[in-house]
PDB file of N, CA and C in Angstrom:
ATOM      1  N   UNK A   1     -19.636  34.080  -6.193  1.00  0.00           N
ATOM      2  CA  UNK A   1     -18.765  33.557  -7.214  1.00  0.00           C
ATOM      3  C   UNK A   1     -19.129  34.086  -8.590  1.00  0.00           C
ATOM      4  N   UNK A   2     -20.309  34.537  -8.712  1.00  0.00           N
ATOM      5  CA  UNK A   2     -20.879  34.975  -9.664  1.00  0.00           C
ATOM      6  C   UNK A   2     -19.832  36.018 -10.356  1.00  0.00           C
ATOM      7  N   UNK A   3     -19.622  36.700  -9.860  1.00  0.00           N
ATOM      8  CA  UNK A   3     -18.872  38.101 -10.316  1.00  0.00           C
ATOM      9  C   UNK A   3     -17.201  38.099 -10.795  1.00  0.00           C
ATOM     10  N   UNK A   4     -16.515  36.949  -9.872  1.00  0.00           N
ATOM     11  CA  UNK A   4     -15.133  36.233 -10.372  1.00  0.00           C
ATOM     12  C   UNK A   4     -15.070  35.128 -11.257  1.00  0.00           C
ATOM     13  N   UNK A   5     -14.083  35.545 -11.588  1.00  0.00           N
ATOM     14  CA  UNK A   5     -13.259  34.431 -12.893  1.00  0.00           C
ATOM     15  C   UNK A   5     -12.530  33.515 -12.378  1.00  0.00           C
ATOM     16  N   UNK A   6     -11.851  33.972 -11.375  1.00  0.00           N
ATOM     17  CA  UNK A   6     -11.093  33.541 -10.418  1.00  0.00           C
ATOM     18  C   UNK A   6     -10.637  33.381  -9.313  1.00  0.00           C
ATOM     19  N   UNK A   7     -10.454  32.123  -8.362  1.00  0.00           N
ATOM     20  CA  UNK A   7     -10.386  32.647  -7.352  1.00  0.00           C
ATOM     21  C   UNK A   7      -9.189  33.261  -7.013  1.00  0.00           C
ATOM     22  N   UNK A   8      -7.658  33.781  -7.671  1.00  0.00           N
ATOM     23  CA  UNK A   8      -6.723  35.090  -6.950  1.00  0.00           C
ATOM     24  C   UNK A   8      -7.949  36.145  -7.121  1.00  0.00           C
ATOM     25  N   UNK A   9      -8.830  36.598  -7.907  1.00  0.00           N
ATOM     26  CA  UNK A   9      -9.186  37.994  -7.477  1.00  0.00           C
ATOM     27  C   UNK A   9     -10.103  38.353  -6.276  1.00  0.00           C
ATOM     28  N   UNK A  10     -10.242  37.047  -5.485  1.00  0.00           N
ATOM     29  CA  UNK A  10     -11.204  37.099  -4.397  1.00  0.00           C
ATOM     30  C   UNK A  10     -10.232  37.637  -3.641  1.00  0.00           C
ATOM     31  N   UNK A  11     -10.709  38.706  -2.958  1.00  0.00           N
ATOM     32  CA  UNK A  11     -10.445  39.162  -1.580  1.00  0.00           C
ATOM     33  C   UNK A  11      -9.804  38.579  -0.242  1.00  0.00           C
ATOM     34  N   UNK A  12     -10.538  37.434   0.233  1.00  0.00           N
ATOM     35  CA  UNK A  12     -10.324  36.353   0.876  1.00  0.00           C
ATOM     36  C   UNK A  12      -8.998  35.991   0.560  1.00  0.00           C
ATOM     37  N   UNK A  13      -8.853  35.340  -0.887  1.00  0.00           N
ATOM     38  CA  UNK A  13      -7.862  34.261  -1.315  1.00  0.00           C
ATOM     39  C   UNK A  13      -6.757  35.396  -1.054  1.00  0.00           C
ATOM     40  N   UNK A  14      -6.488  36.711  -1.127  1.00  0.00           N
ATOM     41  CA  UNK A  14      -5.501  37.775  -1.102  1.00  0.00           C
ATOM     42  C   UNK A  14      -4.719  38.033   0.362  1.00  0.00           C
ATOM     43  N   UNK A  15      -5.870  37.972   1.012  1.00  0.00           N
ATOM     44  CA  UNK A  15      -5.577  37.875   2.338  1.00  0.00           C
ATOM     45  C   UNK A  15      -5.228  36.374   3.192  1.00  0.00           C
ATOM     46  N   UNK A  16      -5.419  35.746   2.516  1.00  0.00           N
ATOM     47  CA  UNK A  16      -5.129  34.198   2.888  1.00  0.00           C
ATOM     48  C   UNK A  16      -3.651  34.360   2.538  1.00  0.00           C
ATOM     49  N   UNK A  17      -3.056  34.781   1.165  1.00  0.00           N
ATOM     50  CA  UNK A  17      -1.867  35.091   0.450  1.00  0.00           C
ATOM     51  C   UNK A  17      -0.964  35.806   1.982  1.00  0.00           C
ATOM     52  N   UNK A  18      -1.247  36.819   2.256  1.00  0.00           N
ATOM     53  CA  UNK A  18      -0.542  37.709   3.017  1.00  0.00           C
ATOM     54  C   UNK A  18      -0.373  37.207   4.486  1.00  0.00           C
ATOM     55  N   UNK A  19      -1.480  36.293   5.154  1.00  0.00           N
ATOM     56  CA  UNK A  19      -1.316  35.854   6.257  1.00  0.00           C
ATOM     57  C   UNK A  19      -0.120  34.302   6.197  1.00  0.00           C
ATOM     58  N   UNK A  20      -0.084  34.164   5.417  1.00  0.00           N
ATOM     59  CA  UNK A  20       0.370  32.816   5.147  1.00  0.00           C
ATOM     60  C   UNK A  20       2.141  32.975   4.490  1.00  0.00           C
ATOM     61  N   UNK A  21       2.384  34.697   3.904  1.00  0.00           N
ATOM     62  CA  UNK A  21       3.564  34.998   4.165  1.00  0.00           C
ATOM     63  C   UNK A  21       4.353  35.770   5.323  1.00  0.00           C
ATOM     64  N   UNK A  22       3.384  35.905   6.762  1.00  0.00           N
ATOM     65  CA  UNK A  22       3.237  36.785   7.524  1.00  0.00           C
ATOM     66  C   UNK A  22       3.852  35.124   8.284  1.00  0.00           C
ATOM     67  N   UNK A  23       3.253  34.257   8.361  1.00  0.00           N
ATOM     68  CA  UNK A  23       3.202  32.970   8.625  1.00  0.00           C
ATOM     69  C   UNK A  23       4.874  32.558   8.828  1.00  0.00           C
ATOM     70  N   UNK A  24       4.892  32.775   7.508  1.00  0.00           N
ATOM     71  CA  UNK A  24       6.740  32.218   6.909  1.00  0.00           C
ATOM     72  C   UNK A  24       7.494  33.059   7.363  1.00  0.00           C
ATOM     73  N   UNK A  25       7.420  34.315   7.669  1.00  0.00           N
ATOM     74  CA  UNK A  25       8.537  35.254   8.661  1.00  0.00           C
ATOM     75  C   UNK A  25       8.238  35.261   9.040  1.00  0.00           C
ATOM     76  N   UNK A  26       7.419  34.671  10.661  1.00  0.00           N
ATOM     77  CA  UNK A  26       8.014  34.307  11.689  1.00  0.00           C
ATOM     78  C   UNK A  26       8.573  32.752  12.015  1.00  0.00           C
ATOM     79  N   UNK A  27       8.162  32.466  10.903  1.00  0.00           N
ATOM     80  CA  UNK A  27       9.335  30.998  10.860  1.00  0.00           C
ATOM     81  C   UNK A  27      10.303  31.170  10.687  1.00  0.00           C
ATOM     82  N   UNK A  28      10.553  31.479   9.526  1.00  0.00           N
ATOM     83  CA  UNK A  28      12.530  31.865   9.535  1.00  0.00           C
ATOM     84  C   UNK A  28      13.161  32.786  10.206  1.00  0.00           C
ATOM     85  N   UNK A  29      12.377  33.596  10.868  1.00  0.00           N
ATOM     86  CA  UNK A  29      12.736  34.970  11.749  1.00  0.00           C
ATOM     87  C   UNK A  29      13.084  34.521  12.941  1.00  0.00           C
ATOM     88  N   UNK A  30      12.370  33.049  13.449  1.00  0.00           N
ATOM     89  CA  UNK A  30      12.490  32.658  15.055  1.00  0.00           C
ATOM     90  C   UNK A  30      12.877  31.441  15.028  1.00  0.00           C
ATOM     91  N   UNK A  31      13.408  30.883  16.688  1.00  0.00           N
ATOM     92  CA  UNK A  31      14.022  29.805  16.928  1.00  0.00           C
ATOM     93  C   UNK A  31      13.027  28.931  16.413  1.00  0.00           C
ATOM     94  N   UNK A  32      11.711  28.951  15.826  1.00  0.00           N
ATOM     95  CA  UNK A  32      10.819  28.161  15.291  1.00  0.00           C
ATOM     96  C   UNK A  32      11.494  27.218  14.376  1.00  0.00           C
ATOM     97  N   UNK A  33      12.092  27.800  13.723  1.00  0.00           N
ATOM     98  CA  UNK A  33      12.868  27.114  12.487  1.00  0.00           C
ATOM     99  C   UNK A  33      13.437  26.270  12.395  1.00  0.00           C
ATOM    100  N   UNK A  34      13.744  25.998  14.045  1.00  0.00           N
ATOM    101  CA  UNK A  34      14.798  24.669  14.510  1.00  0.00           C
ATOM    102  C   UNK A  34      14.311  23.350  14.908  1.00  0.00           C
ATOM    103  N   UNK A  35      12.573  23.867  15.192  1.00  0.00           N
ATOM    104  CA  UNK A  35      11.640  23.101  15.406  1.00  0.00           C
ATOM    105  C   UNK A  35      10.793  22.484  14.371  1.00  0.00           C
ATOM    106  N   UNK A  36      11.474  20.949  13.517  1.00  0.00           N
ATOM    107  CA  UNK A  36      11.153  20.793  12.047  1.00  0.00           C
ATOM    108  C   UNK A  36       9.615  20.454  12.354  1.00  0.00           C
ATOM    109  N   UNK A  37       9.164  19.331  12.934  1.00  0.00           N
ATOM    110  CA  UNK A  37       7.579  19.027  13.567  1.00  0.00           C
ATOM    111  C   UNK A  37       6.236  20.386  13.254  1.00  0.00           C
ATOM    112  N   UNK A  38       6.974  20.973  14.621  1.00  0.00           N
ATOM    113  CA  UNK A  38       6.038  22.245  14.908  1.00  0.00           C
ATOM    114  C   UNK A  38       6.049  23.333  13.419  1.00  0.00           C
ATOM    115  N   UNK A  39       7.881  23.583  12.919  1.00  0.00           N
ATOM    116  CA  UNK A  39       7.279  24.132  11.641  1.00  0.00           C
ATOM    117  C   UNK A  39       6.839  24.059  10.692  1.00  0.00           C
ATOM    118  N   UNK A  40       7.003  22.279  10.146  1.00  0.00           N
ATOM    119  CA  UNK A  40       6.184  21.929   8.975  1.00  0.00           C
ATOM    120  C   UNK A  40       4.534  21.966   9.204  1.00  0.00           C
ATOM    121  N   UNK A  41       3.887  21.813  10.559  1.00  0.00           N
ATOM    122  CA  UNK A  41       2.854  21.430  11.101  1.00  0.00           C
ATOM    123  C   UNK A  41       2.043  22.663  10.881  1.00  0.00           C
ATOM    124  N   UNK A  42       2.839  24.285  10.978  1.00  0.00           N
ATOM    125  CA  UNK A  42       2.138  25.579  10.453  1.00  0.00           C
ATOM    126  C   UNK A  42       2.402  26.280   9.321  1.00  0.00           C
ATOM    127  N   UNK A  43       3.273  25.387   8.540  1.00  0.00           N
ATOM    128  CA  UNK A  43       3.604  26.202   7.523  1.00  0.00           C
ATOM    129  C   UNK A  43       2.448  25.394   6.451  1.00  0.00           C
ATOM    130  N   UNK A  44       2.132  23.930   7.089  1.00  0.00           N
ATOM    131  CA  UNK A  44       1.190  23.571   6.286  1.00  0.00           C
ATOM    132  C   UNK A  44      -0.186  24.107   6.441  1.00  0.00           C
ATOM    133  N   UNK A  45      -0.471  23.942   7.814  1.00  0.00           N
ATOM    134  CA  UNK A  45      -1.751  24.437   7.750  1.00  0.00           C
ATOM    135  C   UNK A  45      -2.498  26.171   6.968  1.00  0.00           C
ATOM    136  N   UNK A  46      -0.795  26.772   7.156  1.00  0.00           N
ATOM    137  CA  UNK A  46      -1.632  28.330   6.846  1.00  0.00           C
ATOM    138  C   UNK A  46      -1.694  28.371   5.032  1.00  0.00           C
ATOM    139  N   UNK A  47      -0.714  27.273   4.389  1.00  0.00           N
ATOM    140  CA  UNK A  47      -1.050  26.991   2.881  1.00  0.00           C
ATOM    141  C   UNK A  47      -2.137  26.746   3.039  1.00  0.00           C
ATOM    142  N   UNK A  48      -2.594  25.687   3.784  1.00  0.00           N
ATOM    143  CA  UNK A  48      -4.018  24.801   3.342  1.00  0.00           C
ATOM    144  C   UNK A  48      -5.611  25.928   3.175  1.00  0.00           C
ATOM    145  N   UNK A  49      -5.223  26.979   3.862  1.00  0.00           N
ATOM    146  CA  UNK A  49      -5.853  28.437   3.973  1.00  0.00           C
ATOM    147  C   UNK A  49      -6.440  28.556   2.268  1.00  0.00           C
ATOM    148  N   UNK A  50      -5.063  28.324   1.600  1.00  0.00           N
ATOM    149  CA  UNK A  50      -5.260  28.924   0.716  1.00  0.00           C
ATOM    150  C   UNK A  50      -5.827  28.352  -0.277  1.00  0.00           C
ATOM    151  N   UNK A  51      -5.309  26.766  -0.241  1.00  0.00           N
ATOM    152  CA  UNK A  51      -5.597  25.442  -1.077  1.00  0.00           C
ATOM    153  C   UNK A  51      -7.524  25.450  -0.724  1.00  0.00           C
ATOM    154  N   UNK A  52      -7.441  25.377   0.403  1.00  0.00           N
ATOM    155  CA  UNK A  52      -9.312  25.105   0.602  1.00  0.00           C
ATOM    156  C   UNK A  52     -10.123  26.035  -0.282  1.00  0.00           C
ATOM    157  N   UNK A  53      -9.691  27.683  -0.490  1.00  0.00           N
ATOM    158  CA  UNK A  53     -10.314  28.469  -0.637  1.00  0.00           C
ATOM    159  C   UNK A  53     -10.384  28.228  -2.392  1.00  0.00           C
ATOM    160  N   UNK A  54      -9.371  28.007  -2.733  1.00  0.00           N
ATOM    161  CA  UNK A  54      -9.050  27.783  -4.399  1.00  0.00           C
ATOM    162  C   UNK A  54      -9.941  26.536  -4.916  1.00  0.00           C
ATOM    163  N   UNK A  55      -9.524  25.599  -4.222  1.00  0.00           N
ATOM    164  CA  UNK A  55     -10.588  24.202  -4.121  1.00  0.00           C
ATOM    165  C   UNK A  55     -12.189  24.460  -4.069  1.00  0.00           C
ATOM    166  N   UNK A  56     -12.360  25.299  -3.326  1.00  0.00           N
ATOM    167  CA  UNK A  56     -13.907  25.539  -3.162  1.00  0.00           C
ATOM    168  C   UNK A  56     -14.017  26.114  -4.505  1.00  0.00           C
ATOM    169  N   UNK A  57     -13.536  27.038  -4.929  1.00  0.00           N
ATOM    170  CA  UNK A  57     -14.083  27.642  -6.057  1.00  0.00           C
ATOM    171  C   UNK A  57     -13.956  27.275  -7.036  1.00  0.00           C
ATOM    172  N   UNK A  58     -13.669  26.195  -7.126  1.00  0.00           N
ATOM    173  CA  UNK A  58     -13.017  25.083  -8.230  1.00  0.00           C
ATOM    174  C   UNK A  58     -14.257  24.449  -8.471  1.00  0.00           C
ATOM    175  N   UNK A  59     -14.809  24.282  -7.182  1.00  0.00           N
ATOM    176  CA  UNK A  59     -16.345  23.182  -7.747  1.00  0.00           C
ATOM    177  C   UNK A  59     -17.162  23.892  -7.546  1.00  0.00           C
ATOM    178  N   UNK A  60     -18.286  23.290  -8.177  1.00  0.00           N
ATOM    179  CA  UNK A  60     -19.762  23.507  -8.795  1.00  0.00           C
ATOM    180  C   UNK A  60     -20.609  24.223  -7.978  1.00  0.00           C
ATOM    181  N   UNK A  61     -20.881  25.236  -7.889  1.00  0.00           N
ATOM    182  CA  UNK A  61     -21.805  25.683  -6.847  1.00  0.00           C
ATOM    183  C   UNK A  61     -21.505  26.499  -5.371  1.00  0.00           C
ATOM    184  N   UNK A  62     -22.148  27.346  -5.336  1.00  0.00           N
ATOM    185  CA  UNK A  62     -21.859  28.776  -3.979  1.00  0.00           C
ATOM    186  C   UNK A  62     -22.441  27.256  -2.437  1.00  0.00           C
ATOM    187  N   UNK A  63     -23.097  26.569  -2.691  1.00  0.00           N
ATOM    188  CA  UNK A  63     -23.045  25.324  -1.597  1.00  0.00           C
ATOM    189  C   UNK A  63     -21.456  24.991  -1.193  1.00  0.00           C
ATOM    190  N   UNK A  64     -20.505  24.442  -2.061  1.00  0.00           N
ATOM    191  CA  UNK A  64     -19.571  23.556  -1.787  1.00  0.00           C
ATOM    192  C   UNK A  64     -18.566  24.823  -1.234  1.00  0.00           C
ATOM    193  N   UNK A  65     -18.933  25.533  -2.160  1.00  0.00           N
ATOM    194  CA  UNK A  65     -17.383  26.743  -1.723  1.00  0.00           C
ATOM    195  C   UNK A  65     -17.634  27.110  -0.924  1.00  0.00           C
ATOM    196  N   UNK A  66     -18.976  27.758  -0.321  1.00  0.00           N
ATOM    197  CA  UNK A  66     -19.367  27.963   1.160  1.00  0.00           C
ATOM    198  C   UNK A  66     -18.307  27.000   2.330  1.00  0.00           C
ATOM    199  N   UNK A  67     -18.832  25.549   2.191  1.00  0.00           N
ATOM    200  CA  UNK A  67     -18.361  24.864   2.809  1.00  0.00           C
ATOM    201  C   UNK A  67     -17.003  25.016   3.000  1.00  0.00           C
ATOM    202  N   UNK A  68     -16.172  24.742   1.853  1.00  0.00           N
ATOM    203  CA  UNK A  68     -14.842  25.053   1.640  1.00  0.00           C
ATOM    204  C   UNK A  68     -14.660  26.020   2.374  1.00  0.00           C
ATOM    205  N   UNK A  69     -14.967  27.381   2.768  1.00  0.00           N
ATOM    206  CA  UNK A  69     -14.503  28.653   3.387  1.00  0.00           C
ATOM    207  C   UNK A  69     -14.759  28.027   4.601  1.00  0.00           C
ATOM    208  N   UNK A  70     -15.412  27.356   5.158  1.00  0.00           N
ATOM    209  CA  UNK A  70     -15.504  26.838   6.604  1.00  0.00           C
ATOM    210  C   UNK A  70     -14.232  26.384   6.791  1.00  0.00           C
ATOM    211  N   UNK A  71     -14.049  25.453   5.522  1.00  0.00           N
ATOM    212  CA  UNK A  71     -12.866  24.454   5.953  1.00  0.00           C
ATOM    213  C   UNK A  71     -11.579  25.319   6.731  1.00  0.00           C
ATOM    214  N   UNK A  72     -11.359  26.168   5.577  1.00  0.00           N
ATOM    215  CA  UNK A  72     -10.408  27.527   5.353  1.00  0.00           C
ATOM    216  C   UNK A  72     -10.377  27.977   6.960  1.00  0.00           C
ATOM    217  N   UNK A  73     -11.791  28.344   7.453  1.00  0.00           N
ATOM    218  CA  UNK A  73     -11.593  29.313   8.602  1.00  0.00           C
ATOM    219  C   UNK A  73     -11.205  28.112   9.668  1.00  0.00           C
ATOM    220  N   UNK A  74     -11.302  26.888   9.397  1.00  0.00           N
ATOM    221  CA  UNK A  74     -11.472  26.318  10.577  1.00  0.00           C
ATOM    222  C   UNK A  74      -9.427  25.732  10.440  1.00  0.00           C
ATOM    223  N   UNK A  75      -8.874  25.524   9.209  1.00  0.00           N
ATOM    224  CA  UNK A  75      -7.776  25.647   9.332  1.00  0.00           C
ATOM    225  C   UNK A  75      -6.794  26.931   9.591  1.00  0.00           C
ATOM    226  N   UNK A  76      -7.487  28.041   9.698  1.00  0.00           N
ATOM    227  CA  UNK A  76      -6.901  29.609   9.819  1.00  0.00           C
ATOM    228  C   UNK A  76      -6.704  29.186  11.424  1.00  0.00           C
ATOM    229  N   UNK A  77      -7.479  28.843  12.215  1.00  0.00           N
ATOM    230  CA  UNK A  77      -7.857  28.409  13.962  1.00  0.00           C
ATOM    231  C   UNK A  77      -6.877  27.995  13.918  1.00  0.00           C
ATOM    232  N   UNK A  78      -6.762  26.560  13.585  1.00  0.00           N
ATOM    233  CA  UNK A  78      -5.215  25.740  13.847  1.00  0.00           C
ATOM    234  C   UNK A  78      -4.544  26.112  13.505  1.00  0.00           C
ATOM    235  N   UNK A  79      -3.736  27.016  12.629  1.00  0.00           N
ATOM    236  CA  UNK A  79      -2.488  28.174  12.247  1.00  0.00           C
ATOM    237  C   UNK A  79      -2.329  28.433  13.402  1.00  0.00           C
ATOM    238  N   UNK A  80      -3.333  29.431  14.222  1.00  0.00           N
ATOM    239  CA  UNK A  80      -3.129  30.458  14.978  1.00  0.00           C
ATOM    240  C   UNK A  80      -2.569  29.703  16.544  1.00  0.00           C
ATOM    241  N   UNK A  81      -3.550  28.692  16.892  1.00  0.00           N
ATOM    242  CA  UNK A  81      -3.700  27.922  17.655  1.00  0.00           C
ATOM    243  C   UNK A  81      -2.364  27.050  17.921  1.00  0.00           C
TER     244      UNK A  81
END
């Protein structure tokens, strides 16, 4: 964290960005779309990707944001999942 100002210029947070619009076309692209449950259920989780990662770097210390990136990877699972 040392080296950013912010977390958009992290790497991570960029690619969290791109999976999470990769996310949204194939929602509107597929019969997914018809499925309100199942699509609110991944369209949230692959935001939350992004929210955890921003959140972590929001607080105090390479401890919490660590954690936070867990959170991140462990909601990236349930996206995929």
């Amino acid at each position: 964290m040392a080296h950013y100002s912010s977390f958009e210029n992290l790497e991570v947070y960029k690619e969290a960005i791109v999976f999470c619009d990769a996310i949204w076309n194939i929602i509107t692209n597929t019969s997914l779309s018809k499925d309100y449950k199942l699509r609110e259920q991944i369209n949230g989780s692959s935001g939350s990707i992004m929210d955890n990662i921003a959140e972590g770097f929001g607080r105090e210390g390479n401890k919490v944001f660590i954690m936070f990136l867990g959170y991140s990877r462990g909601t990236c699972s349930e996206t995929k999942s």
